[in-house]
C-alpha atoms as a PDB file:
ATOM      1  CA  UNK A   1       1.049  25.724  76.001  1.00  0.00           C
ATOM      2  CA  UNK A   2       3.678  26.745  73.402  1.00  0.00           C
ATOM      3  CA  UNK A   3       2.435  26.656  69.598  1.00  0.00           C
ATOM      4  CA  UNK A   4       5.841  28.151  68.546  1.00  0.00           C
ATOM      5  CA  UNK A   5       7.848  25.061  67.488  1.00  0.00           C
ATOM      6  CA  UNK A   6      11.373  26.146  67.020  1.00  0.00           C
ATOM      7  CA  UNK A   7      14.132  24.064  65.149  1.00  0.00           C
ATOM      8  CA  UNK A   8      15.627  22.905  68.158  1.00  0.00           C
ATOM      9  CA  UNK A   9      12.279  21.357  69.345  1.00  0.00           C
ATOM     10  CA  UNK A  10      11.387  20.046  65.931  1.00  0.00           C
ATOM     11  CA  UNK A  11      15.476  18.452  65.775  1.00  0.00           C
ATOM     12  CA  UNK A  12      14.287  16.255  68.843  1.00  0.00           C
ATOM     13  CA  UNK A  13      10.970  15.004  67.308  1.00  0.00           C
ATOM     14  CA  UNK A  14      13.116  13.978  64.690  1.00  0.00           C
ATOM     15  CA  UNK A  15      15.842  12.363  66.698  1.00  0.00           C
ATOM     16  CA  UNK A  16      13.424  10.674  68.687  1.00  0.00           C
ATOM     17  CA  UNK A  17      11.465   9.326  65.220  1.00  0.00           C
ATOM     18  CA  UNK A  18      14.628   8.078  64.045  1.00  0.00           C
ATOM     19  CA  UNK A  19      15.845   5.977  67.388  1.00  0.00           C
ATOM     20  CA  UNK A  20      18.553   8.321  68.455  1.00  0.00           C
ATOM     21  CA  UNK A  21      17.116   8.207  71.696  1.00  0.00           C
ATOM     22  CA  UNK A  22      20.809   9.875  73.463  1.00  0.00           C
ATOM     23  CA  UNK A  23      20.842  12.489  70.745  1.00  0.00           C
ATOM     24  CA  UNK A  24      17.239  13.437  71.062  1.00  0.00           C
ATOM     25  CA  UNK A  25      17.748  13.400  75.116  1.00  0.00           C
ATOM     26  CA  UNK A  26      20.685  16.048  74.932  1.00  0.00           C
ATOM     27  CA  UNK A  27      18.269  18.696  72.468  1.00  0.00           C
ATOM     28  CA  UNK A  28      15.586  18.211  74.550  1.00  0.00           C
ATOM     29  CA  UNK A  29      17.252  19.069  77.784  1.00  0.00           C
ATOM     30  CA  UNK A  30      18.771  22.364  76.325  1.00  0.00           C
ATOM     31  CA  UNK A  31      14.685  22.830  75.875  1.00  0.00           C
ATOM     32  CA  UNK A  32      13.984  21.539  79.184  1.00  0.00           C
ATOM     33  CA  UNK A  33      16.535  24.199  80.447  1.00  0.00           C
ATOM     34  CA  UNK A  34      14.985  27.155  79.325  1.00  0.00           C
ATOM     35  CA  UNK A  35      10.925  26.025  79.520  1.00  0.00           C
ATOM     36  CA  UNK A  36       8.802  26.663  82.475  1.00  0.00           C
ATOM     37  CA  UNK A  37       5.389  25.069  83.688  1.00  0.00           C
ATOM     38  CA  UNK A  38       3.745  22.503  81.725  1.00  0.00           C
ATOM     39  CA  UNK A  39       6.139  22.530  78.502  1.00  0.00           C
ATOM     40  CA  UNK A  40       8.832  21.929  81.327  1.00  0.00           C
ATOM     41  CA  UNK A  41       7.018  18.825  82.815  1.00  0.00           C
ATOM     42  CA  UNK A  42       5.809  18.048  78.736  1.00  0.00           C
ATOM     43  CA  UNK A  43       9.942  17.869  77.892  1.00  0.00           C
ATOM     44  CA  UNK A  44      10.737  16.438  81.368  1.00  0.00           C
ATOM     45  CA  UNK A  45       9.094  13.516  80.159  1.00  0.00           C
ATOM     46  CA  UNK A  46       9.870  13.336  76.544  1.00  0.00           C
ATOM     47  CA  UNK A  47      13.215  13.247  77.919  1.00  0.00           C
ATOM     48  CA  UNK A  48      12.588  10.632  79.669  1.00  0.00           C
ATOM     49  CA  UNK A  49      11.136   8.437  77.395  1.00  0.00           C
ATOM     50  CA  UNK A  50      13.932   8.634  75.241  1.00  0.00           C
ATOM     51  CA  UNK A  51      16.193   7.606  77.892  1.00  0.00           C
ATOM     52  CA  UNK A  52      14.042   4.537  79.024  1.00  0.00           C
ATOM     53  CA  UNK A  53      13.769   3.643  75.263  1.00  0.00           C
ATOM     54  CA  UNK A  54      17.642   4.019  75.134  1.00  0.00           C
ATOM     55  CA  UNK A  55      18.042   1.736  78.267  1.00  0.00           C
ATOM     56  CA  UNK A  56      15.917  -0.493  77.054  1.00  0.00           C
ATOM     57  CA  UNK A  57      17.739  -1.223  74.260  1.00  0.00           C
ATOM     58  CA  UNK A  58      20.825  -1.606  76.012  1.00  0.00           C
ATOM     59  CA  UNK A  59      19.298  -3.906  78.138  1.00  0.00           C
ATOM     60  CA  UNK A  60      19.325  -1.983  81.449  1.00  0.00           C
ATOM     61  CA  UNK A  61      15.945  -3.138  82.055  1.00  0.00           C
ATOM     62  CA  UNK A  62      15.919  -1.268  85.755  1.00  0.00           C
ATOM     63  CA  UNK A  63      16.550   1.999  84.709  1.00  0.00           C
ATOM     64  CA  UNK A  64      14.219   1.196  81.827  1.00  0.00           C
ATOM     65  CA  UNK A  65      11.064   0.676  83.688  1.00  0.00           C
ATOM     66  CA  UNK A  66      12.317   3.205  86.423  1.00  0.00           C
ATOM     67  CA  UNK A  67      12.469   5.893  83.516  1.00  0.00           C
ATOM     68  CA  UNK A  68       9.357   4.880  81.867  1.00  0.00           C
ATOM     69  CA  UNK A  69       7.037   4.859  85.008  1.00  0.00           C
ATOM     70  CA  UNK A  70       8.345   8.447  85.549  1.00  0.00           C
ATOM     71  CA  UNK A  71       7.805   9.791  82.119  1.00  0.00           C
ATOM     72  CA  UNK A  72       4.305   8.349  82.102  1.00  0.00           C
ATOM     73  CA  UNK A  73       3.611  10.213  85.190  1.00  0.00           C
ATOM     74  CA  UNK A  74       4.209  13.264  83.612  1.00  0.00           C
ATOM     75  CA  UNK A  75       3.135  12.993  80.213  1.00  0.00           C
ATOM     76  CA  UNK A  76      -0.314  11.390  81.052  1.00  0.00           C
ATOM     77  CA  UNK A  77      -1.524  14.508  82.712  1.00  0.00           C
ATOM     78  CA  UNK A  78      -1.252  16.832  79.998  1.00  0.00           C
ATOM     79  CA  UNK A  79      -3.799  15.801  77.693  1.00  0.00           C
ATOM     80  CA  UNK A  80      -4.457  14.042  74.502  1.00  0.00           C
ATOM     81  CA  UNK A  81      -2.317  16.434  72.393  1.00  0.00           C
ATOM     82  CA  UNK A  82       0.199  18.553  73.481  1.00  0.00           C
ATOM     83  CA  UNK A  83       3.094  20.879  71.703  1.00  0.00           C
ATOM     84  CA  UNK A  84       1.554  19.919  68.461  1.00  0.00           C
ATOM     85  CA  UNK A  85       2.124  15.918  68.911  1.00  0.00           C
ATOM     86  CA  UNK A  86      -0.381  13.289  69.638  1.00  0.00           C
ATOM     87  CA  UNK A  87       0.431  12.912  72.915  1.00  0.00           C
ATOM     88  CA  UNK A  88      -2.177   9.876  73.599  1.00  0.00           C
ATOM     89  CA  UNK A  89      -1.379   8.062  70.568  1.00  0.00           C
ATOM     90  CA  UNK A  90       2.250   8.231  71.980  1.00  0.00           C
ATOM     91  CA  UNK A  91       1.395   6.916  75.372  1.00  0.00           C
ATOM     92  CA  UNK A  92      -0.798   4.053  73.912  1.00  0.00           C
ATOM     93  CA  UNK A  93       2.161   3.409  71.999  1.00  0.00           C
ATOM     94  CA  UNK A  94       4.911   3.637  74.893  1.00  0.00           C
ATOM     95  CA  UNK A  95       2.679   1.650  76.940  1.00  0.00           C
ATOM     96  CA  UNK A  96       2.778  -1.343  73.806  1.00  0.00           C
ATOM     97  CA  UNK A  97       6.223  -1.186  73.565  1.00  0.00           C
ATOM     98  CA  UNK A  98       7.114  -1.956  77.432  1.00  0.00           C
ATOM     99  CA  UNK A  99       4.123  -4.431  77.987  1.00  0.00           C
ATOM    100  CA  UNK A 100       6.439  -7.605  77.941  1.00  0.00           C
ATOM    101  CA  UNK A 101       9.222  -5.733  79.886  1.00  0.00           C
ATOM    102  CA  UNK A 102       6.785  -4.725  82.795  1.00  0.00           C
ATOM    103  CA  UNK A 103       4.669  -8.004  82.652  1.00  0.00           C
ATOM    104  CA  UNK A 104       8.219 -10.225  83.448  1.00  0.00           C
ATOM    105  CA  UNK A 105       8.950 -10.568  87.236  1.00  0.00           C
ATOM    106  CA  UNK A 106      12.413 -11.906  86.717  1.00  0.00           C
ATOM    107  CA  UNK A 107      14.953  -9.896  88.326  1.00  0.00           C
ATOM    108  CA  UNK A 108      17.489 -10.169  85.596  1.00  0.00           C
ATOM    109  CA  UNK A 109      15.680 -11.080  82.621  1.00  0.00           C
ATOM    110  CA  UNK A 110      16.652 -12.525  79.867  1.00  0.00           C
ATOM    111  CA  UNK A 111      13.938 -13.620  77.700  1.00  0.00           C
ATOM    112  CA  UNK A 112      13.054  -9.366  76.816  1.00  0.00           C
ATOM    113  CA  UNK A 113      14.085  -7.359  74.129  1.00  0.00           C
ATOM    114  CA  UNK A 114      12.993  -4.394  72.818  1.00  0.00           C
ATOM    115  CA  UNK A 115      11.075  -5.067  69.622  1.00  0.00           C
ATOM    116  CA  UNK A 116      11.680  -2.692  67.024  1.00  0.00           C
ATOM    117  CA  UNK A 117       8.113  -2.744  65.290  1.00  0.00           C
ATOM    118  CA  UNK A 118       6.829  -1.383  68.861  1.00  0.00           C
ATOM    119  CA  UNK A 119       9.343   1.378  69.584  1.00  0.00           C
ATOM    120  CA  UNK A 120       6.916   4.442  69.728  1.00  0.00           C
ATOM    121  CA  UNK A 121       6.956   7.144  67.255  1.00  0.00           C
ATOM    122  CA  UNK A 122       5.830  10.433  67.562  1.00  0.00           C
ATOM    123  CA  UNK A 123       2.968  12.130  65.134  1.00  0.00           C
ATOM    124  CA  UNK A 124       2.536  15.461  64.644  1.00  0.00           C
ATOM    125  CA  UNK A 125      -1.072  16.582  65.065  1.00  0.00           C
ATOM    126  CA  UNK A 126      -1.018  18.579  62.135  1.00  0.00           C
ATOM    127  CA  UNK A 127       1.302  18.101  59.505  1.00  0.00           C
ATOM    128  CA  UNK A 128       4.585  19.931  59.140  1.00  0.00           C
ATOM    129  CA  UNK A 129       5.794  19.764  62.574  1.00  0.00           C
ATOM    130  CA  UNK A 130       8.058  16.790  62.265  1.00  0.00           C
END
């Protein structure tokens, strides 16, 4: 696992905090680029997360729960805490936030929306990183 958290990496934490879920997406895959192993599957799926959050939003509910069954996949094995973020706290958080979106069977819904209080946020497990 890396513990070297360069500006670039730190730039999408902060993206991601602040709901510029396209931004963070495009630093992240300039990570994801140059990473190998499990910090490779780690941004795989912090990529996309941000992506199913910015679907979400847009209301491309498909590709939201497409891209948020994939990024669980991936983040879920790698441990409560990983490149210096809660990585649990996030999950139990992603998980909150799609709840109503997976629950709904309609093929088209239109009683969902992406409530802001439960977008997920990303701590730092020590402080400084973000």
């Amino acid at each position: 696992m890396t513990t070297d958290f360069g500006e670039q990496y730190r730039e999408g934490l902060r993206l991601f905090n602040e709901e510029d879920f396209f931004e963070c997406h495009e630093v992240f895959e300039e990570l994801w680029s140059e990473s190998q192993g499990d910090d490779r599957k780690f941004l795989q799926g912090m990529i996309q997360a941000a992506v199913a959050l910015f679907h979400f939003g847009n209301e491309n509910f498909g590709g939201a729960k497409k891209l948020y069954h994939t990024s669980r996949q991936r983040l879920v094995l790698l441990g409560d805490e990983y490149m210096g973020i809660a990585l649990a706290r996030f999950l139990t958080d992603f998980d909150l936030c799609f709840a109503e979106l997976l629950a709904n069977t309609e093929a088209y819904p239109t009683t969902v929306a992406i409530r802001d209080e439960l977008v997920p946020k990303i701590y730092a497990v020590q402080e400084g990183l973000i």
